[in-house]
Structure formats: C-alpha cells, structure tokens
Protein backbone atom coordinates (compact mmCIF):
# COMPACT_ATOMS: atom_id res chain seq x y z
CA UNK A 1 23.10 7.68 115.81
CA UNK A 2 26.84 8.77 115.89
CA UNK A 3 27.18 7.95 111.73
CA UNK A 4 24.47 10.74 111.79
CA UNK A 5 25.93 13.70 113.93
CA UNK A 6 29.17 12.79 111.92
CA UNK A 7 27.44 13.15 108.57
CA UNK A 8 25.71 16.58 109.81
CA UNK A 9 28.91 17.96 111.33
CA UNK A 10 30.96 17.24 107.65
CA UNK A 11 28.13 18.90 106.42
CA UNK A 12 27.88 21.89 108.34
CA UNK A 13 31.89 22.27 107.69
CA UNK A 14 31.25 21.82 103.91
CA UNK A 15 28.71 24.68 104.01
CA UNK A 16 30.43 27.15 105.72
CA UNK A 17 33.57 26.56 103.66
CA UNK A 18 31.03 27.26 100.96
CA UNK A 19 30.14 30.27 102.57
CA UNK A 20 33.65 31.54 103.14
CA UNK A 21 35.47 30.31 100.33
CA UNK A 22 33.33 30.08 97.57
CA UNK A 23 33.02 34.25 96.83
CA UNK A 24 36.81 34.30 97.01
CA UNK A 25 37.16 32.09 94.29
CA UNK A 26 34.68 33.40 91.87
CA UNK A 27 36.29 37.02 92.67
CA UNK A 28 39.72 36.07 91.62
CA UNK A 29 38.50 33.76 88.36
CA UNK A 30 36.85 37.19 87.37
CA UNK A 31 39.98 39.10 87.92
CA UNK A 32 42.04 36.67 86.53
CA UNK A 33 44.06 36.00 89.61
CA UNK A 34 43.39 32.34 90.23
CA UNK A 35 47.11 31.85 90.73
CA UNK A 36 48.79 34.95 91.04
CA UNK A 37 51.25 35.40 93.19
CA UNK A 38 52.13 31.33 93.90
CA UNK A 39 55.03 29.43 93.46
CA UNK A 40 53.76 28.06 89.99
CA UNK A 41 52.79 31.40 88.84
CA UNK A 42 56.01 32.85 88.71
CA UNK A 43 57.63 29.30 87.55
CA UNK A 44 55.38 29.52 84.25
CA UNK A 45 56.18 33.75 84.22
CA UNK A 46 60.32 32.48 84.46
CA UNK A 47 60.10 29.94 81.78
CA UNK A 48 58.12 31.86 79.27
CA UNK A 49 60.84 34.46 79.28
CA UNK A 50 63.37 32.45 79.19
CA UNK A 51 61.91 30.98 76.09
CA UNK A 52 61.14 34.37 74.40
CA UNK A 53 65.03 34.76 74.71
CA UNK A 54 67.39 34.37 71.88
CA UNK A 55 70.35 32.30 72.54
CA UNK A 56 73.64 33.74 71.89
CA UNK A 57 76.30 31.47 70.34
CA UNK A 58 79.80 33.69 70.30
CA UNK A 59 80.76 36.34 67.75
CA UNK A 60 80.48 35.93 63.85
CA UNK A 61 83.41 35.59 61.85
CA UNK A 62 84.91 38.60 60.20
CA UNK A 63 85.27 38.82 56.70
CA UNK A 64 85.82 41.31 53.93
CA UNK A 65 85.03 40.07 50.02
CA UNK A 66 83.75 42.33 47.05
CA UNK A 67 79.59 42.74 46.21
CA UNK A 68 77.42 42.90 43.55
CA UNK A 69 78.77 46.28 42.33
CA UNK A 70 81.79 45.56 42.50
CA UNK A 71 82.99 47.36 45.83
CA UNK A 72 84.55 45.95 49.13
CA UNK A 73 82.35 45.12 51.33
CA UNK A 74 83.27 43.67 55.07
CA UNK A 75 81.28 42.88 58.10
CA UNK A 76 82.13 46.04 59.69
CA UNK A 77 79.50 47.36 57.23
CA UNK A 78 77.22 45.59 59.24
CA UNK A 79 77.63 46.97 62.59
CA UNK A 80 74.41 48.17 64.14
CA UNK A 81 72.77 46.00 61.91
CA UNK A 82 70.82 42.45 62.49
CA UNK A 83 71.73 40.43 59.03
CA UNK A 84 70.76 36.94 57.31
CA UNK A 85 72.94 35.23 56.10
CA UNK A 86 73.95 32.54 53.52
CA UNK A 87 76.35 30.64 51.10
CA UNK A 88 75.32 29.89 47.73
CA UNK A 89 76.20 30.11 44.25
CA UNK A 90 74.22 31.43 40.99
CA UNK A 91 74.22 28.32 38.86
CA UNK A 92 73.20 26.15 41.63
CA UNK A 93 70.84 23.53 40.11
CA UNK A 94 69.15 21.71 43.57
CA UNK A 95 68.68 23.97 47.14
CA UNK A 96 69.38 27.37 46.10
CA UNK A 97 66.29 28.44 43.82
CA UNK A 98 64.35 27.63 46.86
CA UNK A 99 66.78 29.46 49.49
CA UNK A 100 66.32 32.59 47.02
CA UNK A 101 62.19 32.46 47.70
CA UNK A 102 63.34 32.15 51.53
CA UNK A 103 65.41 35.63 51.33
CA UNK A 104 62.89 37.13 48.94
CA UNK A 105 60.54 36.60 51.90
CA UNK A 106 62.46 37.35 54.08
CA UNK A 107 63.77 40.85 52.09
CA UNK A 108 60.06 41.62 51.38
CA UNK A 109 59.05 41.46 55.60
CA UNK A 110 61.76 44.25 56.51
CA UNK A 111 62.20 45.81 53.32
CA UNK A 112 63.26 49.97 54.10
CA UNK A 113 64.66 48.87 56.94
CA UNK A 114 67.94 50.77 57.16
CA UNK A 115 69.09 47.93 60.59
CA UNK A 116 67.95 45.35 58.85
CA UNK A 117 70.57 43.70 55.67
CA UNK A 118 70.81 40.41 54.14
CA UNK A 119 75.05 38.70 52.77
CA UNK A 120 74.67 35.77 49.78
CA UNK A 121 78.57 34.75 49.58
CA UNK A 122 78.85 32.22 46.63
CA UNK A 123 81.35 29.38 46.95
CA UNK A 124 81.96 29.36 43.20
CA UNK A 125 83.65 32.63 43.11
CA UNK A 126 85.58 31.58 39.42
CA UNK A 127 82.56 31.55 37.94
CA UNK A 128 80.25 34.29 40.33
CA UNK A 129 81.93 37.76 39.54
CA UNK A 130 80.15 40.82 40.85
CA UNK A 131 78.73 41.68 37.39
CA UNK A 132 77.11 37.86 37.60
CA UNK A 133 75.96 38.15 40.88
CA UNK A 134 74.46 41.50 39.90
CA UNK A 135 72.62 39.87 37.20
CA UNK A 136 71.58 37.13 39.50
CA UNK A 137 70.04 39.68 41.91
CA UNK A 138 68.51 41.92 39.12
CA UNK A 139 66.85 37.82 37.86
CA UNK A 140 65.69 37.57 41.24
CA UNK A 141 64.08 40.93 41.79
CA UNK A 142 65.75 41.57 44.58
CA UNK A 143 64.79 45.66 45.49
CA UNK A 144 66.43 46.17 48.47
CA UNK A 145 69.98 48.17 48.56
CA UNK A 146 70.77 46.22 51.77
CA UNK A 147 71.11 42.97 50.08
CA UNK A 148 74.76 42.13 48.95
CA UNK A 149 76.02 39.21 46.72
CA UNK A 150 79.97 39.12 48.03
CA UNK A 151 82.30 37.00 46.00
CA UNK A 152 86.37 37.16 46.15
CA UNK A 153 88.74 34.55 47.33
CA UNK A 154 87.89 31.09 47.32
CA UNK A 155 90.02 29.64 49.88
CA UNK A 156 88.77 32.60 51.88
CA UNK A 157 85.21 32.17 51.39
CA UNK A 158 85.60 28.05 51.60
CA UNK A 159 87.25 28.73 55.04
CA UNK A 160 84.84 31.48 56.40
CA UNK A 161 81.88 29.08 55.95
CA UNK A 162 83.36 25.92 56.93
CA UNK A 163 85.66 27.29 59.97
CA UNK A 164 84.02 30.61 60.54
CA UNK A 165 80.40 29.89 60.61
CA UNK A 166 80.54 25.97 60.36
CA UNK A 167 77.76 26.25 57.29
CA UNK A 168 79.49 23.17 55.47
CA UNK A 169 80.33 24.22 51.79
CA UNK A 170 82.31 22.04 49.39
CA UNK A 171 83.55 21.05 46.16
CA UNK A 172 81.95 17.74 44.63
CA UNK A 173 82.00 16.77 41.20
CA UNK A 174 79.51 13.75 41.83
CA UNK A 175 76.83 16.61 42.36
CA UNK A 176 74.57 18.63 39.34
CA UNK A 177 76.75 21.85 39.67
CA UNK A 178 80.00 20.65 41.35
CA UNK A 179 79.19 22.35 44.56
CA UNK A 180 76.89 21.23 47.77
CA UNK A 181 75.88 22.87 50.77
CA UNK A 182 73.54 23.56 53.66
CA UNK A 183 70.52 25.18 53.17
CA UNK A 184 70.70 26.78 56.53
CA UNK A 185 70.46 30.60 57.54
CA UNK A 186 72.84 32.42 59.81
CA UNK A 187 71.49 35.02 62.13
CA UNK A 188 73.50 37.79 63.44
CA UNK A 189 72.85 40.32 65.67
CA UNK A 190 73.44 44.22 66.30
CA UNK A 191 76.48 43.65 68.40
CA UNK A 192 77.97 40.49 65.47
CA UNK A 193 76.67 38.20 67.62
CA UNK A 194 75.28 34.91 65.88
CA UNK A 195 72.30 34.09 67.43
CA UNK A 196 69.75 31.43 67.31
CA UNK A 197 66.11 29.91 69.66
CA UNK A 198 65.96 26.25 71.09
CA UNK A 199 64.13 23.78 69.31
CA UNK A 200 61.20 21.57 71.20
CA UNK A 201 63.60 20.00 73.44
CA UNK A 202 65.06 22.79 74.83
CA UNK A 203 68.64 22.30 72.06
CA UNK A 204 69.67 25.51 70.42
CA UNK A 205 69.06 24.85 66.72
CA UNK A 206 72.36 27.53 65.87
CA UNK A 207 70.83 27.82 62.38
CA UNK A 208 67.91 28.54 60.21
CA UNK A 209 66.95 25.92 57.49
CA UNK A 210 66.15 28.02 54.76
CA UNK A 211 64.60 25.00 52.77
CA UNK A 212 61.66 24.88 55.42
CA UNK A 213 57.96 27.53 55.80
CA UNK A 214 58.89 26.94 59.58
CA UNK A 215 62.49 27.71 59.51
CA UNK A 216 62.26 30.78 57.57
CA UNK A 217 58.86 31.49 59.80
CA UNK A 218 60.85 31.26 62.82
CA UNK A 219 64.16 33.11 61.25
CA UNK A 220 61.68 36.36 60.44
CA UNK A 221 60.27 36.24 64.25
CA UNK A 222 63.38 36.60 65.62
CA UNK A 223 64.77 39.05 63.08
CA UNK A 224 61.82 41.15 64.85
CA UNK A 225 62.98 40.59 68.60
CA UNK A 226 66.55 41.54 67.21
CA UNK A 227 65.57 44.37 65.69
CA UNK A 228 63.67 45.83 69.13
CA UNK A 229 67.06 44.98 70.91
C-alpha cells in the first residue's frame, strides 16, 4: 500500500513537470535558444573567436632588393598591403614548379586587388637577374602587376630568409640545382606583421606549406580575414 501512494505521488510530480516544463523547452528549441545565455554558451561563443583569430608572430624583416623590371623594390612598398611570400629560384628542378601553381592560385583568388601583393626572392641571385626573373614570370603567366620577382645580394637575401624570416635557404651541391629550401609561405599583414592560425592542437603553424591543397587552402582564407582588417 505505501509502494503505491509512492509510485502515484512520483507520478503526479512527473506530470506536472510535464505540464510546466515541457512548453518551455519546445519554445526555446524553436527559437534556437536551448542554451543561450549559460555558462557553456558563452564558453563555445569565446573559443570560436578566439579561433577565427590570426596569431601574430612579431614584425617582418625589412629588406630592399631589385624586381623583375629591374627597379628597387623594398618592403616599405608594401605598407598597407597583406603579401605572400616566398624564396625560390628559376631553375629549381624539385619544390618550386609546384610552389609556382600555389601562387598562381593564390594570384588568381585576389587578382585586382590593389592591398593585396605577392614577393618571390630567389636565392640564386648569380644566375636570377631581373631580365630572368622577368622571363620566368612572363613562362608562368603571371598577370598581376603586384607580383614581384626581387633578386640582388646574396649574402643579403641568404640572411633575410634564414635570420629574418627563418624560411631555411641554402647552398648544397649534393642537390639537382645546388640549392634547397622550404616550401613554406610567409604571411604578412597590413601593419608588416607576419602572421599565421594554430594548427589542430592549438600550436601556431608560423608558416604556410606551399607544397600542400590545405596549406595554400588555409593561406587564401586568411589572406581574406587580413584583407577585412
């Protein structure tokens, strides 16, 4: 007899919770509201904005070196502007014919876009003089005026990617072409800030492999957030 006025009392809380709660519930699934305003809501809100951001990593290094057309060319040219950037070199037999395709991608996705420019600085300046690299970039079909092919100095340019943007770059005469290097893609900002995202475990990744559909997928995304800065 008491197991059964327990059972019907449960019971007759369960239904009027029903009542009560029920309507609520089904209200705020239609509005979408199932969580707003809690304590995990605005956890989930925090963390996807502070994954939208864009990491900054400290100020790119300045350089000035001579382009395609034979005129001086320095990163103050590129102030206001959010640039890709690489190091390469024409007669590069391995990485580079595919790190071209990357920029031509990457050229045709913001092409006319006067804040938007692209720097290929070849490490084998003796051989890469701006009317090579001119006919490099005329072989590649590169349209846009924004693009530059800078040569000059060796020791300069050997220094500024090794020291200045810490994009190894090297002489080696064990390798087809005498020359290796990464495959990787700077990114710098409006302000000459290099910036970079975090890869899946939260690291900053400073650099964009330029080698990889994902790398040079992710590269153009953030180009876009730059841009909108």
């Amino acid at each position: 007899m008491f197991k059964n006025k327990s059972y019907i009392g449960i019971s007759f809380i369960v239904l009027i919770f029903g009542i009560y709660a029920v309507p609520k519930i089904i209200e705020r699934v239609k509005d979408g509201e199932v969580v707003k305003g809690s304590r995990l809501d605005n956890v989930n809100s925090k963390n996807l904005k502070e994954e939208a951001k864009l990491l900054t990593i400290g100020p790119a290094p300045k350089f000035e070196l001579t382009n395609q057309n034979n005129v001086k060319f320095s990163s103050e040219s590129l102030k206001g502007k959010v640039y890709v950037l690489e190091f390469f070199f024409t007669t590069c037999p391995s990485i580079c014919p595919k790190m071209n395709l990357s920029m031509l991608e990457i050229e045709k996705t913001f092409f006319g876009n006067p804040n938007f420019g692209i720097v290929s600085i070849t490490i084998d300046p003796g051989h890469d003089t701006p009317q090579v690299l001119k006919g490099h970039a005329k072989l590649l079909g590169v349209k846009s005026s924004n693009w530059n092919f800078l040569t000059g100095d060796k020791a300069a340019i050997m220094d500024l990617s090794n020291k200045g943007f810490n994009l190894y770059a090297g002489e080696n005469a064990k390798v087809n072409g005498g020359f290796e290097h990464s495959g990787l893609f700077a990114l710098v900002d409006k302000e000459g800030k290099i910036r970079c995202r975090k890869d899946d475990f939260g690291n900053p990744i400073l650099y964009y492999d330029g080698l990889d559909k994902k790398g040079v997928r992710d590269i153009q995304q953030d180009i876009k957030i730059l841009l909108e800065e």
